[in-house]
C-alpha atoms as a PDB file:
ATOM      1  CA  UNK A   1     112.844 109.269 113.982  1.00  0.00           C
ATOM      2  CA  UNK A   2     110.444 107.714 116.498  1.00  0.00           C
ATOM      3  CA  UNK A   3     108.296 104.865 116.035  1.00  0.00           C
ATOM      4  CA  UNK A   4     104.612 103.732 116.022  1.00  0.00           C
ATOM      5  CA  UNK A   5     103.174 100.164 116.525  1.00  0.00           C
ATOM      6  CA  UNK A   6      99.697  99.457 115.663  1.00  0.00           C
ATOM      7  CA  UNK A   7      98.263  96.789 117.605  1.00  0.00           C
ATOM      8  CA  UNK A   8      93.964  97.600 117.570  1.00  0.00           C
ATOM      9  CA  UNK A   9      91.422  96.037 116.110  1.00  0.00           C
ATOM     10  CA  UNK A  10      89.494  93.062 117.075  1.00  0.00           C
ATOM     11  CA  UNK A  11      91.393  89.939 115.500  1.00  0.00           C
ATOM     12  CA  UNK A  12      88.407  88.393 114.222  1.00  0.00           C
ATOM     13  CA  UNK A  13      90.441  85.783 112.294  1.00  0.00           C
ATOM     14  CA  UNK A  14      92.076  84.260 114.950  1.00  0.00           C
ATOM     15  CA  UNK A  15      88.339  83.701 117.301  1.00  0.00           C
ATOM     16  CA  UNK A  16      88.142  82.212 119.896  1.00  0.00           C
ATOM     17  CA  UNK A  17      91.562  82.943 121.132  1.00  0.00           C
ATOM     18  CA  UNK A  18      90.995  86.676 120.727  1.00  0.00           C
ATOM     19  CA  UNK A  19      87.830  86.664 122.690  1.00  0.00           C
ATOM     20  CA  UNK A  20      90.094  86.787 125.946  1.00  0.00           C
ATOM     21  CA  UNK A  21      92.636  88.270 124.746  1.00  0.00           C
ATOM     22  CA  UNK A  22      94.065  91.039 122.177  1.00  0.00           C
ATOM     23  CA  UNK A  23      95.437  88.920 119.417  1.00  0.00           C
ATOM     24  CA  UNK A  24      99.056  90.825 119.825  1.00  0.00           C
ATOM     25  CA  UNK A  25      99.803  89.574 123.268  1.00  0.00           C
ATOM     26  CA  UNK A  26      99.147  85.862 121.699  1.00  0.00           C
ATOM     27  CA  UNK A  27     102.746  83.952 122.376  1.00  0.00           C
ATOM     28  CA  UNK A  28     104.601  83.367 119.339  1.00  0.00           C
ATOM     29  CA  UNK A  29     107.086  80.723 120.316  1.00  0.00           C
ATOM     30  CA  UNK A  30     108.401  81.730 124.203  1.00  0.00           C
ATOM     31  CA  UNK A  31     107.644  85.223 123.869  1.00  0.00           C
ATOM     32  CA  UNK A  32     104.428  87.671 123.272  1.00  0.00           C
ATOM     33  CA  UNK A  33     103.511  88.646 119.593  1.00  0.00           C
ATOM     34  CA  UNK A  34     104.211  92.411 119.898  1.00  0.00           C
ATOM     35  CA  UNK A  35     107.632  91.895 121.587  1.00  0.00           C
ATOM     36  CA  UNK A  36     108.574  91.217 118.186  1.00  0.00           C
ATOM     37  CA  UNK A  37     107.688  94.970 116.427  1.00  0.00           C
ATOM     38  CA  UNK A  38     108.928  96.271 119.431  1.00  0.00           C
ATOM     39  CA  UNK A  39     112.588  94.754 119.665  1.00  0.00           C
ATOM     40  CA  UNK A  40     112.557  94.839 115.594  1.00  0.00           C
ATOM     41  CA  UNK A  41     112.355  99.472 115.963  1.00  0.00           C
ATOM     42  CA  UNK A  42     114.888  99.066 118.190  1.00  0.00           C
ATOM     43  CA  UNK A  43     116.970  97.445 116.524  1.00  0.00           C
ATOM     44  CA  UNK A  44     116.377  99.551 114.073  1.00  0.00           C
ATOM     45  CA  UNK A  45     117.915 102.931 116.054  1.00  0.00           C
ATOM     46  CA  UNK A  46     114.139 103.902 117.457  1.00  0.00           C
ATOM     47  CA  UNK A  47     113.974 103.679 120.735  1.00  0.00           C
ATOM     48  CA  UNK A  48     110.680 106.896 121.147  1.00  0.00           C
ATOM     49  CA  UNK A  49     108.001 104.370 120.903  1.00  0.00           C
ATOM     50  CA  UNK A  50     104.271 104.705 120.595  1.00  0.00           C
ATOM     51  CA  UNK A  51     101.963 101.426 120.857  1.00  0.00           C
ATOM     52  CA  UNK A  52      98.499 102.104 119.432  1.00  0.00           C
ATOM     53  CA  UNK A  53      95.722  99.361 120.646  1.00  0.00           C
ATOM     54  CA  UNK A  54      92.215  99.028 121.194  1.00  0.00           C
ATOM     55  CA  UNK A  55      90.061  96.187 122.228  1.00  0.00           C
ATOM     56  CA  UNK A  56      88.592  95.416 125.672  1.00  0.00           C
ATOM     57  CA  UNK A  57      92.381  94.061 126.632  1.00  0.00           C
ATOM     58  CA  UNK A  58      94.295  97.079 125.912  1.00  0.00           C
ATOM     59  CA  UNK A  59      94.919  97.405 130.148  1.00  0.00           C
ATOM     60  CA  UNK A  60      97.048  94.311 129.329  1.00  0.00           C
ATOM     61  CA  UNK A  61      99.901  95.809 127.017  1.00  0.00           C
ATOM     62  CA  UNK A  62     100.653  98.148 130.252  1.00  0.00           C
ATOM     63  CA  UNK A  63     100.830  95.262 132.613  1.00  0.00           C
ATOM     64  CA  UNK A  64     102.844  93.741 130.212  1.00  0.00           C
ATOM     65  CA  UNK A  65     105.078  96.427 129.212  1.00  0.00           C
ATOM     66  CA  UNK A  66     105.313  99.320 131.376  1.00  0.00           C
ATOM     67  CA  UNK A  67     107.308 101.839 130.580  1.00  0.00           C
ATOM     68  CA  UNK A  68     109.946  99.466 128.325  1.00  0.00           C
ATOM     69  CA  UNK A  69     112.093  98.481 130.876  1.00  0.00           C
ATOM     70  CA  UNK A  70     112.503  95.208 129.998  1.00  0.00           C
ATOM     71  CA  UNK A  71     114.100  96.663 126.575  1.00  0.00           C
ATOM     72  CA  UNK A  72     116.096  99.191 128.319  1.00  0.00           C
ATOM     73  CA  UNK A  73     114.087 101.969 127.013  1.00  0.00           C
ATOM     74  CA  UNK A  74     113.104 105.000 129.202  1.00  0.00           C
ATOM     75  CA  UNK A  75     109.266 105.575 128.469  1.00  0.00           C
ATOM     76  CA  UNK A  76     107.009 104.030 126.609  1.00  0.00           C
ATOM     77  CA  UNK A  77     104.245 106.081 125.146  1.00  0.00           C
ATOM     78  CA  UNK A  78     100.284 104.424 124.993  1.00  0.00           C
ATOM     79  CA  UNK A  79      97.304 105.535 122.948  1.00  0.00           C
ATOM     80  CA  UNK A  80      93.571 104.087 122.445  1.00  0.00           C
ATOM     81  CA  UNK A  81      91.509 103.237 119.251  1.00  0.00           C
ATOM     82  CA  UNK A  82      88.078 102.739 119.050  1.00  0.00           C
ATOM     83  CA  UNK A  83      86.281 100.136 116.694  1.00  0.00           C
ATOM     84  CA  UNK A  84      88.135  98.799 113.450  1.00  0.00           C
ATOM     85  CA  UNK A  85      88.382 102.293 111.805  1.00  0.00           C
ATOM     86  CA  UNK A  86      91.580 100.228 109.517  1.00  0.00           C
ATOM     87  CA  UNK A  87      95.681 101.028 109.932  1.00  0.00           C
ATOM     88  CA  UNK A  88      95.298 104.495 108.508  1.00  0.00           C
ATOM     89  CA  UNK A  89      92.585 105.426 111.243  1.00  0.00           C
ATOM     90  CA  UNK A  90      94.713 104.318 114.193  1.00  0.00           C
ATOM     91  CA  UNK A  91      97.863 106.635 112.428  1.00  0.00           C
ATOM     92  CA  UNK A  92      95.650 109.459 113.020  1.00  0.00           C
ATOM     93  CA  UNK A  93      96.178 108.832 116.368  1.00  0.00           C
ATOM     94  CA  UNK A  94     100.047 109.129 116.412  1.00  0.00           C
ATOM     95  CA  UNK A  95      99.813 113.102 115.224  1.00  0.00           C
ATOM     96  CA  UNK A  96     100.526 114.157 118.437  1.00  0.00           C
ATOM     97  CA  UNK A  97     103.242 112.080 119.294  1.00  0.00           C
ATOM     98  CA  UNK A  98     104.974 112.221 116.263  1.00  0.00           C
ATOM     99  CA  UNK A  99     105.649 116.208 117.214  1.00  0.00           C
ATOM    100  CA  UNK A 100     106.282 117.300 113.382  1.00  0.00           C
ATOM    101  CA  UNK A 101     109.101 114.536 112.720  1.00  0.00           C
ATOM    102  CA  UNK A 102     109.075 111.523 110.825  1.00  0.00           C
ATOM    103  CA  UNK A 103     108.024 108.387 111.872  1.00  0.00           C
ATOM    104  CA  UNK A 104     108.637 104.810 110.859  1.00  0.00           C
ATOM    105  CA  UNK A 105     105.094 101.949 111.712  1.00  0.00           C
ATOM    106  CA  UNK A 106     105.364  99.147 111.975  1.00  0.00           C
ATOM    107  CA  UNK A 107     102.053  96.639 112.430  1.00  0.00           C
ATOM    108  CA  UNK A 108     101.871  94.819 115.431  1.00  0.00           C
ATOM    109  CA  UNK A 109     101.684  91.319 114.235  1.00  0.00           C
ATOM    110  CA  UNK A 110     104.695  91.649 112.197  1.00  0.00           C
ATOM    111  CA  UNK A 111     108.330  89.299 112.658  1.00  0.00           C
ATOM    112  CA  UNK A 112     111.279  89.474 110.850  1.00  0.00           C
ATOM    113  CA  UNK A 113     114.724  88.077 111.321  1.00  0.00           C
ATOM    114  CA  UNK A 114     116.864  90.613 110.997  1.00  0.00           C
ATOM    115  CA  UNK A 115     116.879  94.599 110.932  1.00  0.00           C
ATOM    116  CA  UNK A 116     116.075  97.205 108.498  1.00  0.00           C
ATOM    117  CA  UNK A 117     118.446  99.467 109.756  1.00  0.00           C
ATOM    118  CA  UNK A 118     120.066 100.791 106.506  1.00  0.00           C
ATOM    119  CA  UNK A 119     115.976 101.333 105.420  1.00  0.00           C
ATOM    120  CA  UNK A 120     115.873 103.391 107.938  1.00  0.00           C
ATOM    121  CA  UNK A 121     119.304 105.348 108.016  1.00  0.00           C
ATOM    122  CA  UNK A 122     118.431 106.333 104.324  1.00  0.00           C
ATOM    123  CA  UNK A 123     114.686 107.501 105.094  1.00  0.00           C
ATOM    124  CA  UNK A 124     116.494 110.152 107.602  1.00  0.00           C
ATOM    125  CA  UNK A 125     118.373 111.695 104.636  1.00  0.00           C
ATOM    126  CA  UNK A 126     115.275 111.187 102.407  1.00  0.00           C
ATOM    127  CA  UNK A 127     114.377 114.882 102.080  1.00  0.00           C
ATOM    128  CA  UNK A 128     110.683 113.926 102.277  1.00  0.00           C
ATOM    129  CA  UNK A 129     107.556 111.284 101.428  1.00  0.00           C
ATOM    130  CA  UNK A 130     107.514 108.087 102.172  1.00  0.00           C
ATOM    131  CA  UNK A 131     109.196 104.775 102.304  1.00  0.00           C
ATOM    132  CA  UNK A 132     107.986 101.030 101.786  1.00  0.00           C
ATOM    133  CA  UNK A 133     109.837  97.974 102.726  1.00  0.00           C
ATOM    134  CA  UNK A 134     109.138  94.695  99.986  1.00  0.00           C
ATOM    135  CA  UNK A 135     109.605  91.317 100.220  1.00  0.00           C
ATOM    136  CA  UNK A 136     109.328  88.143  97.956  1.00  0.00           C
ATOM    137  CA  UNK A 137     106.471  86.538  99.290  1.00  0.00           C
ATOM    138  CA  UNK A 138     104.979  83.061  97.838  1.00  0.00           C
ATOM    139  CA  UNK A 139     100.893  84.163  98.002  1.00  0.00           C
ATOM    140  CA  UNK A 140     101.086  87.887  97.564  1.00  0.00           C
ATOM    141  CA  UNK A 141      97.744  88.311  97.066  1.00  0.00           C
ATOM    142  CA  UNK A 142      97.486  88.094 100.623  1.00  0.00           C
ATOM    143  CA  UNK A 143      98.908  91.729 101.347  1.00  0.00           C
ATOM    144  CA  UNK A 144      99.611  95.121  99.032  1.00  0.00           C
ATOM    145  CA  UNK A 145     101.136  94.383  96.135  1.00  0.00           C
ATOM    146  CA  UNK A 146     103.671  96.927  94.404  1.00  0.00           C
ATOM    147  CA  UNK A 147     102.857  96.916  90.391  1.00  0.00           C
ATOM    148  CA  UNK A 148     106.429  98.085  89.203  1.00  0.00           C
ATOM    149  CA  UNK A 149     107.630  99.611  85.773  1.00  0.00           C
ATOM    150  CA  UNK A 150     111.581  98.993  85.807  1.00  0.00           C
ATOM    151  CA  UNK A 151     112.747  99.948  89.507  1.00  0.00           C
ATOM    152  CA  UNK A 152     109.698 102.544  89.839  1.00  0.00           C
ATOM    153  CA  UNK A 153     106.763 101.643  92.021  1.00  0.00           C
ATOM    154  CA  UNK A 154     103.415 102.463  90.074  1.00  0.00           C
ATOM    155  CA  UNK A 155     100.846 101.918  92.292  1.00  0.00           C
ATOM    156  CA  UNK A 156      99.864  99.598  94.732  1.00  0.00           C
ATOM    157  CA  UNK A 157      97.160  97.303  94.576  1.00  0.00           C
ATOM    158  CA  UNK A 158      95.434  95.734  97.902  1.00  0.00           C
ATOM    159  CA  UNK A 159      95.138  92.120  97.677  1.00  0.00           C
ATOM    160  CA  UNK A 160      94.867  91.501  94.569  1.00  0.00           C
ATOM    161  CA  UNK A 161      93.372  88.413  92.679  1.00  0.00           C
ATOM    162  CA  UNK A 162      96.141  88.483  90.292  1.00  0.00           C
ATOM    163  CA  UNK A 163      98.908  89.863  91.567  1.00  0.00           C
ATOM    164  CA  UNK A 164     101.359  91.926  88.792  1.00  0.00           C
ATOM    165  CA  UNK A 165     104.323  90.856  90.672  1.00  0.00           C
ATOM    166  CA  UNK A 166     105.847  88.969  93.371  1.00  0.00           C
ATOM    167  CA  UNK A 167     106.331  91.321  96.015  1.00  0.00           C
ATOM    168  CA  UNK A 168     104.523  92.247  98.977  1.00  0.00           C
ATOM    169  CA  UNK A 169     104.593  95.355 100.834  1.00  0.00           C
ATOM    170  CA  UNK A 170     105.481  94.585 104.538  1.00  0.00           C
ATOM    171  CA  UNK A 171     103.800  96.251 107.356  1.00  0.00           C
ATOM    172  CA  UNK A 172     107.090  98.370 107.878  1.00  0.00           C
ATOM    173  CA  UNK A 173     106.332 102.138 106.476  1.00  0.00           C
ATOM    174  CA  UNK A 174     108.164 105.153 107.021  1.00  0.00           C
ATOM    175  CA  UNK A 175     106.590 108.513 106.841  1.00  0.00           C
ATOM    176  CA  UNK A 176     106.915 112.533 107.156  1.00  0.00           C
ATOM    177  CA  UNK A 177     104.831 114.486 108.721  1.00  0.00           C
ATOM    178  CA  UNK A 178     102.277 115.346 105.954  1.00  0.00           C
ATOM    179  CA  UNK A 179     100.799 111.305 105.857  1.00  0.00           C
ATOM    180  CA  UNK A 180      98.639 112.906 108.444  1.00  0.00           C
ATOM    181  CA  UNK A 181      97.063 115.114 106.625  1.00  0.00           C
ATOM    182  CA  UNK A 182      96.853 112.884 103.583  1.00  0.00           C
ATOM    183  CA  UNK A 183      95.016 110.060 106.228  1.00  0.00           C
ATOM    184  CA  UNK A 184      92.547 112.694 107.117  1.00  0.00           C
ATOM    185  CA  UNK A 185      91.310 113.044 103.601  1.00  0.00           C
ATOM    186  CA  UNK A 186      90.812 109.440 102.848  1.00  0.00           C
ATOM    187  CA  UNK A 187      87.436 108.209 102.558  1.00  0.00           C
ATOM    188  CA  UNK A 188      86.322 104.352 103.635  1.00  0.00           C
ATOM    189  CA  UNK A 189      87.182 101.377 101.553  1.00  0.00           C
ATOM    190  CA  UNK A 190      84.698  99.251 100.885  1.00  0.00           C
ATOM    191  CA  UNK A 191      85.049  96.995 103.932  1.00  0.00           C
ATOM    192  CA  UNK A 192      84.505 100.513 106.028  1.00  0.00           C
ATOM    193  CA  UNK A 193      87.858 101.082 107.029  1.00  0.00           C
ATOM    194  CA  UNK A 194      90.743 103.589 106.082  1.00  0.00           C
ATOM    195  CA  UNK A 195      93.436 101.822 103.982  1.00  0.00           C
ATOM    196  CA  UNK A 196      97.290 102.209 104.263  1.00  0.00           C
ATOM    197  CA  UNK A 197      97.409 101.442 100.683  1.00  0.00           C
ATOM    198  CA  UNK A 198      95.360 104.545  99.922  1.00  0.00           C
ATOM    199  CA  UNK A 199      97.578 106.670 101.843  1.00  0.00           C
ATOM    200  CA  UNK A 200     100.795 104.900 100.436  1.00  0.00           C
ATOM    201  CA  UNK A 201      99.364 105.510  96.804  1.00  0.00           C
ATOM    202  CA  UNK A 202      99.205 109.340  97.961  1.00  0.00           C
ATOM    203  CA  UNK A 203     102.849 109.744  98.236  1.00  0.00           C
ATOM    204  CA  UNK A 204     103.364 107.464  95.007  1.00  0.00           C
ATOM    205  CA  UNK A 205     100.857 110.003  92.750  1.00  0.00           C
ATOM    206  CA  UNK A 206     103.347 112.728  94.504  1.00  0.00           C
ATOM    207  CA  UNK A 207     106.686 111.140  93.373  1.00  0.00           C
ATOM    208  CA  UNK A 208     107.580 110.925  96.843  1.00  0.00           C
ATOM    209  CA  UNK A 209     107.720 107.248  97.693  1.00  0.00           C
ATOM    210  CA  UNK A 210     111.019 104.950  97.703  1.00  0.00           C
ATOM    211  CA  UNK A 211     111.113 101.350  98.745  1.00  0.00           C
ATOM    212  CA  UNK A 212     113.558  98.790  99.918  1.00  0.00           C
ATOM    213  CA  UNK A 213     113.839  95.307  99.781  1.00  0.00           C
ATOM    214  CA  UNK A 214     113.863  93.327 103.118  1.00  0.00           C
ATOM    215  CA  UNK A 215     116.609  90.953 104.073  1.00  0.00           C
ATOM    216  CA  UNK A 216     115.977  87.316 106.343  1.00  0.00           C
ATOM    217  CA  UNK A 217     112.359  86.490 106.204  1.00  0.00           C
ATOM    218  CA  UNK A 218     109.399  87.981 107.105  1.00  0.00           C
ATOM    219  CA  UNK A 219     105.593  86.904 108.263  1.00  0.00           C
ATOM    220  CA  UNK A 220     102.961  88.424 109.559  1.00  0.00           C
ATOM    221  CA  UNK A 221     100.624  86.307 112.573  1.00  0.00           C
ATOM    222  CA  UNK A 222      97.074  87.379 111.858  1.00  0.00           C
ATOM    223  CA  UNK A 223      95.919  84.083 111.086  1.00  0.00           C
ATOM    224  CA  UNK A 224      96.023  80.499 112.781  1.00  0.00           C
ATOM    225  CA  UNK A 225      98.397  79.602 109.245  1.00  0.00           C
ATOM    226  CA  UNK A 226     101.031  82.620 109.716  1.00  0.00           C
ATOM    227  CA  UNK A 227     100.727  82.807 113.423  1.00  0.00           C
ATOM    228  CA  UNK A 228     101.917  78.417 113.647  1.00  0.00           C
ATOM    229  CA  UNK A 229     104.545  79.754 110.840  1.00  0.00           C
ATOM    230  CA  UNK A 230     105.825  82.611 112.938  1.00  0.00           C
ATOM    231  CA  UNK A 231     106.540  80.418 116.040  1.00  0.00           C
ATOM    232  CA  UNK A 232     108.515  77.770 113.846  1.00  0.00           C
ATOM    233  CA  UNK A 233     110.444  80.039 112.247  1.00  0.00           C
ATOM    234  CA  UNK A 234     111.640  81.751 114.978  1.00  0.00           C
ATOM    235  CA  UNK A 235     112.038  78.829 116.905  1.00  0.00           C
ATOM    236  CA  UNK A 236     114.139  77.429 113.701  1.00  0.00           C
ATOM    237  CA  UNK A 237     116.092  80.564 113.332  1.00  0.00           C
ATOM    238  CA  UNK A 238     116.667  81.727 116.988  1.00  0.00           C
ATOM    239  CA  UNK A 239     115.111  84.942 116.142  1.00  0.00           C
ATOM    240  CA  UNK A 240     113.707  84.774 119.512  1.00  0.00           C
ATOM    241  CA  UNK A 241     116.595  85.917 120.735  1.00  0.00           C
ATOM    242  CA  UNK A 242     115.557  89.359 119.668  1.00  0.00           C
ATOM    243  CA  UNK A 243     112.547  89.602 122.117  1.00  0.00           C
END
């Protein structure tokens, strides 16, 4: 399985800091932000890595990164967005890398504190679809919400006012091939981009979506709130370890 890192857009929410700077290469603790979804897919067995970006700073994620050798990997693979065409848009642009196999994303301002190994071990004998990884969050209406009936995911509704359960859906999504095909049929939301929800609501309407549940914690860093609670937890946990 190889694995895809989105890390475009503009990161409005976190001005001024992102007007020098692409809001993924912001520290979080001792290390940069998207060391973190890096080190977390290869812990996870992927080590055939594509980073998606965008922005006037994308020239810093190669001086930054290189090819991977500071995570002992042998190449790493860079593409280019344009605008804030939304997560689905910038999958579009992992088609050609992904080569016809299946792929696991994983958004760029994402930290966890362990793995989701097993997620992924069980997607590779998942004969096809798609796979979501939950967690118990404390203000889901914040993200995707899964609206469940028993263990079966429904639907899932994006950012909801009143949220039908718990649960958010991480930015950690697995995927065969056909998601590209299902993102090039999606029309805008209503904020002008195309949604991962929409395209996660595809494979649901097809029967071919599982989920898992998330062990240690989880945060995103997209805003000045989670990005200060991303650098104490992993400064709490020693998480930082994993960059």
């Amino acid at each position: 399985m190889k694995g895809v890192i989105l890390a475009g857009g503009l990161g409005s929410r976190l001005l001024p800091l992102t007007k020098i700077t692409n809001k993924h290469l912001l520290p979080v603790y001792n290390k940069p932000m998207i060391f973190y979804p890096i080190r977390a897919l290869i812990n996870a067995g992927i080590r055939d890595i594509l980073l998606v970006t965008g922005g006037n700073n994308a020239g810093d994620f190669l001086r930054l990164l290189g090819n991977g050798r500071d995570f002992d990997l042998k190449h790493m693979d860079y593409t280019y967005q344009d605008g804030e065409g939304g997560i689905a848009d910038a999958l579009k642009l992992a088609e050609y890398f992904a080569a016809g196999e299946k792929i696991c994303v994983i958004l760029g301002d994402n930290i966890i504190e362990k793995n989701f190994l097993n997620a992924v071990e069980d997607f590779k004998k998942q004969e096809k679809g798609a796979k979501i990884i939950l967690k118990e969050v404390p203000d889901p209406e914040r993200f995707g919400v899964p609206v469940f009936e028993g263990d079966k995911v429904l639907r899932i509704e994006e950012k909801p006012e009143n949220p039908k359960s718990g649960y958010a859906v991480t930015g950690i999504y697995m995927f065969d091939n056909s998601v590209f095909d299902i993102a090039k049929k999606l029309k805008p939301s209503a904020r002008g981009e195309l949604e991962i929800t929409d395209v996660n609501n595809v494979f649901i309407d097809r029967g071919d979506m599982t989920w898992d549940i998330l062990e240690g914690w989880w945060t995103d860093a997209g805003t000045f709130e989670s990005l200060h609670r991303a650098g104490k937890l992993v400064a709490k946990t020693g998480a930082n370890k994993l960059g």
